[in-house]
C-alpha atoms as a PDB file:
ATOM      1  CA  UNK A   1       0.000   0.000   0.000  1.00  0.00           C
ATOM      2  CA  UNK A   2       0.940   3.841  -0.495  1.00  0.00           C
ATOM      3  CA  UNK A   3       1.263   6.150   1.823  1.00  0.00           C
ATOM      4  CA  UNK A   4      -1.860   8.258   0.810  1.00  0.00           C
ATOM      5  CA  UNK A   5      -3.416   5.056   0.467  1.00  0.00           C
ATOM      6  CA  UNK A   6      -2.733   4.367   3.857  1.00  0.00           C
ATOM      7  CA  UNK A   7      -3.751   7.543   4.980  1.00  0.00           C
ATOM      8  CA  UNK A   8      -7.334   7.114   3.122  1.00  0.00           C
ATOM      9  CA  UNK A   9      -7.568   4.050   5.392  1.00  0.00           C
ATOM     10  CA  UNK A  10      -7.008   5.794   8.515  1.00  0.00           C
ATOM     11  CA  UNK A  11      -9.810   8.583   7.951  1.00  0.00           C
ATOM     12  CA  UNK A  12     -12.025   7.019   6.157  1.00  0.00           C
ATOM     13  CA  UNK A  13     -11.820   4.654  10.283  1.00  0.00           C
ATOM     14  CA  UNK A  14     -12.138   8.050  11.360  1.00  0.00           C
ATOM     15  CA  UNK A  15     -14.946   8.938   9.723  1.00  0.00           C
ATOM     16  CA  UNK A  16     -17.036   5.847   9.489  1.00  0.00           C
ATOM     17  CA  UNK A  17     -16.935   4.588  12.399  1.00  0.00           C
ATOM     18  CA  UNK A  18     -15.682   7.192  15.481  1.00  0.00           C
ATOM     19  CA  UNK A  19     -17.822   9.725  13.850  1.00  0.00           C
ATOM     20  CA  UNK A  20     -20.914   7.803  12.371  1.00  0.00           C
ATOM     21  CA  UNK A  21     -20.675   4.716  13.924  1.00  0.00           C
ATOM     22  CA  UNK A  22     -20.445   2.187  11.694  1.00  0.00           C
ATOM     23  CA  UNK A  23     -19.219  -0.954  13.521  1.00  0.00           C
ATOM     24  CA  UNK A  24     -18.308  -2.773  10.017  1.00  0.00           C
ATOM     25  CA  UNK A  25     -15.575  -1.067   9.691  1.00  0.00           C
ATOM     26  CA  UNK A  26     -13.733  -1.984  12.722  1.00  0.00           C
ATOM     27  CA  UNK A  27     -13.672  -5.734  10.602  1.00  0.00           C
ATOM     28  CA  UNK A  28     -12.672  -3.919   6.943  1.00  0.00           C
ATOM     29  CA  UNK A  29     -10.057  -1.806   8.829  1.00  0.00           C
ATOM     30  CA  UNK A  30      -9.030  -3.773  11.581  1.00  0.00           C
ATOM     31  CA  UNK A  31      -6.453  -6.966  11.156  1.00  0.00           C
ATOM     32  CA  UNK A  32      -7.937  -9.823  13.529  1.00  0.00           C
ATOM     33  CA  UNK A  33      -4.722  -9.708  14.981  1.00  0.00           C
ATOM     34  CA  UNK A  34      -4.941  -5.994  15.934  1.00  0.00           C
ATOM     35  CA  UNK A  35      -2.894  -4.666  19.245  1.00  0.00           C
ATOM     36  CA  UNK A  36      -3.921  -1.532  20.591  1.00  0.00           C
ATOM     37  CA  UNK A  37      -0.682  -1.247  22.565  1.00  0.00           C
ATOM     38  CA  UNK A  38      -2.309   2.256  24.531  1.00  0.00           C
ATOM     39  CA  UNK A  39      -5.549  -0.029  25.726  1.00  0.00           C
ATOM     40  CA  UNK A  40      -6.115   0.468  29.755  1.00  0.00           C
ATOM     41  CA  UNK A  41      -4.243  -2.146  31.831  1.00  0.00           C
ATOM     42  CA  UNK A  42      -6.408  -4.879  32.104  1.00  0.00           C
ATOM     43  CA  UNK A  43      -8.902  -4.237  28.886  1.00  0.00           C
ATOM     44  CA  UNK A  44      -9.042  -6.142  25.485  1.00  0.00           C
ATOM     45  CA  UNK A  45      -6.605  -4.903  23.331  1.00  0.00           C
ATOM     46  CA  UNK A  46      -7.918  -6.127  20.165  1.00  0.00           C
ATOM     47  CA  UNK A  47     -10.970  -4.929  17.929  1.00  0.00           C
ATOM     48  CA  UNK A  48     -13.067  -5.937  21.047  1.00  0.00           C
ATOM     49  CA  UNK A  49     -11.590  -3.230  23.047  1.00  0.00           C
ATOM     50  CA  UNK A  50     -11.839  -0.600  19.994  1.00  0.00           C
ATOM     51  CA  UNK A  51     -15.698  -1.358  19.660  1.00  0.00           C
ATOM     52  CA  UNK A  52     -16.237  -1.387  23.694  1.00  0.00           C
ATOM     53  CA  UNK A  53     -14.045   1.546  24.074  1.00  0.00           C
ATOM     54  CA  UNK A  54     -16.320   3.830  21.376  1.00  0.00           C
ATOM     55  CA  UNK A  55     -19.799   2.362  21.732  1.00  0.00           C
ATOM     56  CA  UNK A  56     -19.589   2.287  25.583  1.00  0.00           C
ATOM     57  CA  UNK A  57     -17.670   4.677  26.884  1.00  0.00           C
ATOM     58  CA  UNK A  58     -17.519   7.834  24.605  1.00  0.00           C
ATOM     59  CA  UNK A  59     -20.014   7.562  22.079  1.00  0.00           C
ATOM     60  CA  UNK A  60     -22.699   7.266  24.810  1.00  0.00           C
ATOM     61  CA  UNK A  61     -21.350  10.610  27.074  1.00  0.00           C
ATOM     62  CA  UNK A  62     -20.369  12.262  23.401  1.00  0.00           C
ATOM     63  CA  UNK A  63     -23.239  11.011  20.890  1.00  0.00           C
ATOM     64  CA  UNK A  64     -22.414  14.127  18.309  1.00  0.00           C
ATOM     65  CA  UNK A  65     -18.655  13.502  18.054  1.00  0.00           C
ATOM     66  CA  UNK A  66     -17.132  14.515  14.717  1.00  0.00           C
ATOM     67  CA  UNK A  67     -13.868  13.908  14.226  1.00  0.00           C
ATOM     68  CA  UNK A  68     -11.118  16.651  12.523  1.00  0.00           C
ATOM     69  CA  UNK A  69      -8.216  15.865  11.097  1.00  0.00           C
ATOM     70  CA  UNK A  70      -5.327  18.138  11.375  1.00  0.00           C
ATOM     71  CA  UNK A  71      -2.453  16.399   9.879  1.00  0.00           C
ATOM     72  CA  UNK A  72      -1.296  13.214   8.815  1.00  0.00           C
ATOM     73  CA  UNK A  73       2.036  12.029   8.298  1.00  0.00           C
ATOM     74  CA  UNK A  74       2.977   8.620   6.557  1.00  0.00           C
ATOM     75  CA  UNK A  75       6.246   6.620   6.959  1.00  0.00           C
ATOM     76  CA  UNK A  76       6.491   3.298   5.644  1.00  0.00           C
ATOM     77  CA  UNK A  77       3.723   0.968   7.002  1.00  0.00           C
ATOM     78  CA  UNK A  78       2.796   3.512   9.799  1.00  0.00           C
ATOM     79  CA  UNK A  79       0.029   7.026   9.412  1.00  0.00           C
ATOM     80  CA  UNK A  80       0.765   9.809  12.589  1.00  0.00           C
ATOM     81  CA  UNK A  81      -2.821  11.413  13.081  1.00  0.00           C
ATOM     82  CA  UNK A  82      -3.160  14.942  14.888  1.00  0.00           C
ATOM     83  CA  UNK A  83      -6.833  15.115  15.084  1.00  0.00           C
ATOM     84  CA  UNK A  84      -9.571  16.128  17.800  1.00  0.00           C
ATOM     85  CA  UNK A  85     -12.966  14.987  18.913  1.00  0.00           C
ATOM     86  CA  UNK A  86     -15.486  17.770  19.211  1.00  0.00           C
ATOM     87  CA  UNK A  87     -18.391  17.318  20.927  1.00  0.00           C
ATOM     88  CA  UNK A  88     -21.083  17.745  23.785  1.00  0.00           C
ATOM     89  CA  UNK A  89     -20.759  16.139  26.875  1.00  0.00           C
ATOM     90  CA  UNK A  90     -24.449  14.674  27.059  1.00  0.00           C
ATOM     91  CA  UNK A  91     -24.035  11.504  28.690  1.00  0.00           C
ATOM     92  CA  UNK A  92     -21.984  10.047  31.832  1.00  0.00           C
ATOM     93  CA  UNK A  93     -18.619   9.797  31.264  1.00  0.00           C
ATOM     94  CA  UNK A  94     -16.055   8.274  33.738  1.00  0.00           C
ATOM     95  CA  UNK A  95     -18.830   9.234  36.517  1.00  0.00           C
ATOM     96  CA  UNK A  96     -19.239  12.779  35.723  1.00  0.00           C
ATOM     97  CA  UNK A  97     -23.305  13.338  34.579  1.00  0.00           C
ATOM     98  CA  UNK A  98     -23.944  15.131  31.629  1.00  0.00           C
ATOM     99  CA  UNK A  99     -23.055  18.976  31.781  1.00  0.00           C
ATOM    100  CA  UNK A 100     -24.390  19.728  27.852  1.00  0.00           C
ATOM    101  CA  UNK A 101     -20.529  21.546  27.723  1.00  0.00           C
ATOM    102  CA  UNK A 102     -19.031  21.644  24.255  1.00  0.00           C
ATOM    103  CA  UNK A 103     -15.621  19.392  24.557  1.00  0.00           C
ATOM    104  CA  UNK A 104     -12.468  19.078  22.569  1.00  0.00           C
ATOM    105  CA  UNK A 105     -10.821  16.121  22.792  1.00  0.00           C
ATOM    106  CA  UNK A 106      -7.161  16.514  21.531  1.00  0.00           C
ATOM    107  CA  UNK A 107      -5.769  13.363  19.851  1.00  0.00           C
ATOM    108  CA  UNK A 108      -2.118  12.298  18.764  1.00  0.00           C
ATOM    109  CA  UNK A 109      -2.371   8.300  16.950  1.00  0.00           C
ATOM    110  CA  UNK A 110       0.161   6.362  15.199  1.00  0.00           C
ATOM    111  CA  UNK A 111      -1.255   3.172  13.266  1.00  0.00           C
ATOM    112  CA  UNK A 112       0.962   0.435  11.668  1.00  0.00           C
ATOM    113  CA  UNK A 113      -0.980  -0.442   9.248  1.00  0.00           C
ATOM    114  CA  UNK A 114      -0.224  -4.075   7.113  1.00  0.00           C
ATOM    115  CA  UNK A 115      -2.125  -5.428   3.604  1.00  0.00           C
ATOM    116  CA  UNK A 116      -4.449  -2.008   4.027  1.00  0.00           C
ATOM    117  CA  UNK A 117      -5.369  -2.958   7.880  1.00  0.00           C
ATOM    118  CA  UNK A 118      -4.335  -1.427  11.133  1.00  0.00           C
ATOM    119  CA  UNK A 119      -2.480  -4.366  13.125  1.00  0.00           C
ATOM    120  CA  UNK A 120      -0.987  -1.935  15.792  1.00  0.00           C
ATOM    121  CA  UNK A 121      -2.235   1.099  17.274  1.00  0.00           C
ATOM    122  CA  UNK A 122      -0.684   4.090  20.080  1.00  0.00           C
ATOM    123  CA  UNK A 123      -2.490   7.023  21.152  1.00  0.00           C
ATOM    124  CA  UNK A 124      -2.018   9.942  23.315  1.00  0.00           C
ATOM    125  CA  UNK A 125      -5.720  11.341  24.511  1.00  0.00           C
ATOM    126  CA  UNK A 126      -5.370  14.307  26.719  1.00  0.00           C
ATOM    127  CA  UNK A 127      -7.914  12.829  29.541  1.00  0.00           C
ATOM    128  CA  UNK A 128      -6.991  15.306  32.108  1.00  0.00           C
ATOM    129  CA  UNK A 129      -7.924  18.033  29.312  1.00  0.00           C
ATOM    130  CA  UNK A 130     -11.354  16.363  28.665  1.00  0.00           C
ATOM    131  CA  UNK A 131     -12.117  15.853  32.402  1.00  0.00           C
ATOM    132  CA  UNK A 132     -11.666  19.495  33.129  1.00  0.00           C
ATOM    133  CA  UNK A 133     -13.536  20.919  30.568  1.00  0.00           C
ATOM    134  CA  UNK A 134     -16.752  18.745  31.885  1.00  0.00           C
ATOM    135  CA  UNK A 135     -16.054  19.718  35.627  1.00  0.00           C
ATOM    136  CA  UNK A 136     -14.825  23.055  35.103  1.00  0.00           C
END
């Protein structure tokens, strides 16, 4: 695969399924043997975790979430991602109730992707960020 092609891959995960929810592409995009090496200690780390992580923990606190992408970067078989999550906290999230506060959630994500399919995945979320702008 290309780099732009790889790139393509990455938003169009982005955009299908963060932002509109389409669960079909976690198996198009996702190799079965996916690693999300940044999962939480003790969670699944495979397309499992990706699907619980979206459908039951942020989708249901943040059900508008769009997703922007600020730049890409492509090296080889991995795509760099600076994007953010914008959206409005109407739902519980990590035990805070719904405040109906606009949130930006500030995202850094490298994907390895192999045969046009993520097999590894890092992240750096900003949680701290995201918490205060709900309590603040």
């Amino acid at each position: 695969m290309t780099a732009e092609q790889n790139k393509a891959i990455v938003i169009r995960f982005n955009k299908e399924y963060i932002e509109d929810g389409n669960v079909n592409i976690v198996y198009e995009t996702l190799a079965p043997d996916f690693i999300n090496q940044t999962a939480p200690a003790g969670s699944p780390q495979g397309q499992d975790g990706v699907i619980y992580f979206f459908d039951h923990i942020l989708k249901p606190a943040f059900h508008d979430l769009k997703v922007v992408i600020h730049d890409q970067i492509a090296d080889g078989d991995k795509v760099t991602t600076r994007k953010s999550f914008h959206a409005t906290h109407r739902g519980e999230f990590f035990g805070v109730p719904a405040t109906g506060k606009n949130v930006v959630m500030d995202v850094i994500d490298i994907i390895r992707l192999r045969n046009g399919k993520y097999v590894e995945h890092w992240g750096i979320l900003d949680m701290q960020r995201v918490m205060a702008q709900i309590t603040g």
